[in-house]
Protein backbone atom coordinates (compact mmCIF):
# COMPACT_ATOMS: atom_id res chain seq x y z
CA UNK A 1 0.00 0.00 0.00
CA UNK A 2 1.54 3.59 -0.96
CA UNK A 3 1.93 6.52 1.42
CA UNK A 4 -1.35 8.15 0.22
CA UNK A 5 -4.71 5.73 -0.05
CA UNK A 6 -7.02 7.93 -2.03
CA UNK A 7 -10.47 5.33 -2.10
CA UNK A 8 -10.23 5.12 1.76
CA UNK A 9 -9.34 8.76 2.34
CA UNK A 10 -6.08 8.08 4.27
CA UNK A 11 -3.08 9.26 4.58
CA UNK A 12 -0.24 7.77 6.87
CA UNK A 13 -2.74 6.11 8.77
CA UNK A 14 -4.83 8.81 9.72
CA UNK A 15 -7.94 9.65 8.41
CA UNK A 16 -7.83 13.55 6.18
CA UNK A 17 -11.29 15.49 6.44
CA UNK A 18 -12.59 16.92 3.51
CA UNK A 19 -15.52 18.79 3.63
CA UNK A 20 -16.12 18.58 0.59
CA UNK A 21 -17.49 15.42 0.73
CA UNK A 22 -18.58 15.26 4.38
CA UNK A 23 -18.37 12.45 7.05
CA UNK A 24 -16.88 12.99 10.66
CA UNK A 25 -16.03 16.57 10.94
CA UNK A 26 -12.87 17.25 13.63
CA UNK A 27 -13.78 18.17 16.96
CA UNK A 28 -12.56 21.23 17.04
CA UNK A 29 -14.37 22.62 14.20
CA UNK A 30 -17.56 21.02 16.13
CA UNK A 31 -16.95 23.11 18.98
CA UNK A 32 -16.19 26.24 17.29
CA UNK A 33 -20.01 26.00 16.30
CA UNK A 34 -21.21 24.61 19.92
CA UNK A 35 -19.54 27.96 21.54
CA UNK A 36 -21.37 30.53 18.69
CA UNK A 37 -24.36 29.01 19.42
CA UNK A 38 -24.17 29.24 23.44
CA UNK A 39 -22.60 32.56 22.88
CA UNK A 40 -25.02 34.15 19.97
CA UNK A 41 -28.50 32.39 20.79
CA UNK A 42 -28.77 32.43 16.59
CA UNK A 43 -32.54 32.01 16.86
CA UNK A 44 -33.60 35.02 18.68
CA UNK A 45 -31.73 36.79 15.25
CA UNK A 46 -28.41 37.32 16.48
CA UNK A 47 -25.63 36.64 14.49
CA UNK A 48 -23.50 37.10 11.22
CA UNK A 49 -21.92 35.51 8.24
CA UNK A 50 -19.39 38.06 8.75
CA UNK A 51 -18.70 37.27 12.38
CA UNK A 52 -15.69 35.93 13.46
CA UNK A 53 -15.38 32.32 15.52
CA UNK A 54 -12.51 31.49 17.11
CA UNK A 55 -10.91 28.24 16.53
CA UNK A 56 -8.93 25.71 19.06
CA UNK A 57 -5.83 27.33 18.24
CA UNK A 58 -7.08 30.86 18.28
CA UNK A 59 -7.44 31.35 15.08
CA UNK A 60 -9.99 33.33 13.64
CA UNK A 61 -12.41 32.60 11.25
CA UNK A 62 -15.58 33.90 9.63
CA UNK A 63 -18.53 32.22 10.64
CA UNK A 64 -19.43 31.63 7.25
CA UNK A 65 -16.09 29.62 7.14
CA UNK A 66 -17.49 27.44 9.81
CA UNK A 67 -20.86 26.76 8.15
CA UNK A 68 -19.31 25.59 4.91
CA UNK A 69 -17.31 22.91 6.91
CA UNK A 70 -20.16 21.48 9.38
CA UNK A 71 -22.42 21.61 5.89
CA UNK A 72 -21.94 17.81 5.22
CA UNK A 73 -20.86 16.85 8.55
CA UNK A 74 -22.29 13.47 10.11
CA UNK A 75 -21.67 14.08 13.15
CA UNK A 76 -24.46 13.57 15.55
CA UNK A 77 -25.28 17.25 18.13
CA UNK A 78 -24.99 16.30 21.53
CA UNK A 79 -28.53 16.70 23.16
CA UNK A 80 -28.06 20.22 25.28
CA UNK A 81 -26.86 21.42 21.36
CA UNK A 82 -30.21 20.32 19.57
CA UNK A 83 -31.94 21.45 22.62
CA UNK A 84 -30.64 25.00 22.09
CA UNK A 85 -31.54 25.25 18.16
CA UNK A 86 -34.80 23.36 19.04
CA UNK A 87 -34.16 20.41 16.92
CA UNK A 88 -34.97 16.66 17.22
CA UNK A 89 -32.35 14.83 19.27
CA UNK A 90 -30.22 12.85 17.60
CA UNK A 91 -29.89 15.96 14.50
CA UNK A 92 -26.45 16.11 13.14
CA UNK A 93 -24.22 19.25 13.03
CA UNK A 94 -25.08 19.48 8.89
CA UNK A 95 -28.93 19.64 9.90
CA UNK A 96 -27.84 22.12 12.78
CA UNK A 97 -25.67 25.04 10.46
CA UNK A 98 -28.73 24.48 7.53
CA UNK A 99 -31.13 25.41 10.25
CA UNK A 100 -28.87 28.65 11.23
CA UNK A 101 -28.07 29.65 8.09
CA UNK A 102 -31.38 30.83 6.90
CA UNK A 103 -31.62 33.31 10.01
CA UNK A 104 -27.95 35.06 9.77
CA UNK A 105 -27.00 38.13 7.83
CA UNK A 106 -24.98 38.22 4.98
């Protein structure tokens, strides 16, 4: 087997998001949109496209940044999350930024 495994999506051994095609997002990208959402409370109309986020390693991005990579994300919302955008339990993070989106700026 090469270096690079391009059916499987690996590399060395570890597993390369793309999102892109969508799957399991990384956890910090996850929590960068579980901290907007505590912080912003996007369904009483707060919020931006424009707005920055800040990542796990203090980066800043836009919050439309975010939304493109949670878009096709499989990932299931942990309960207090879906709670919070009043969606079903078990709704994944794609079904969570699609529900935001609609309500934010541009």
């Amino acid at each position: 087997m090469s270096e690079t495994d391009t059916e499987s999506g690996r590399r060395s051994g570890k597993y390369r998001y793309d999102y892109k095609r969508g799957g399991h997002a990384p956890g910090h990208l996850r929590e960068a949109f579980e901290e907007w959402v505590y912080e912003t409370e996007p369904l009483d109309g707060h919020g931006s496209l424009d707005q920055e986020v800040v990542m796990h390693n203090g980066q800043m991005r836009t919050l439309q940044w975010l939304i493109l990579r949670l878009w096709k994300c499989t990932d299931t919302m942990p309960f207090f999350l879906c709670e919070q955008l009043a969606m079903e339990s078990g709704s994944t993070y794609a079904q969570g930024v699609r529900s935001v989106r609609p309500l934010l700026k541009a």
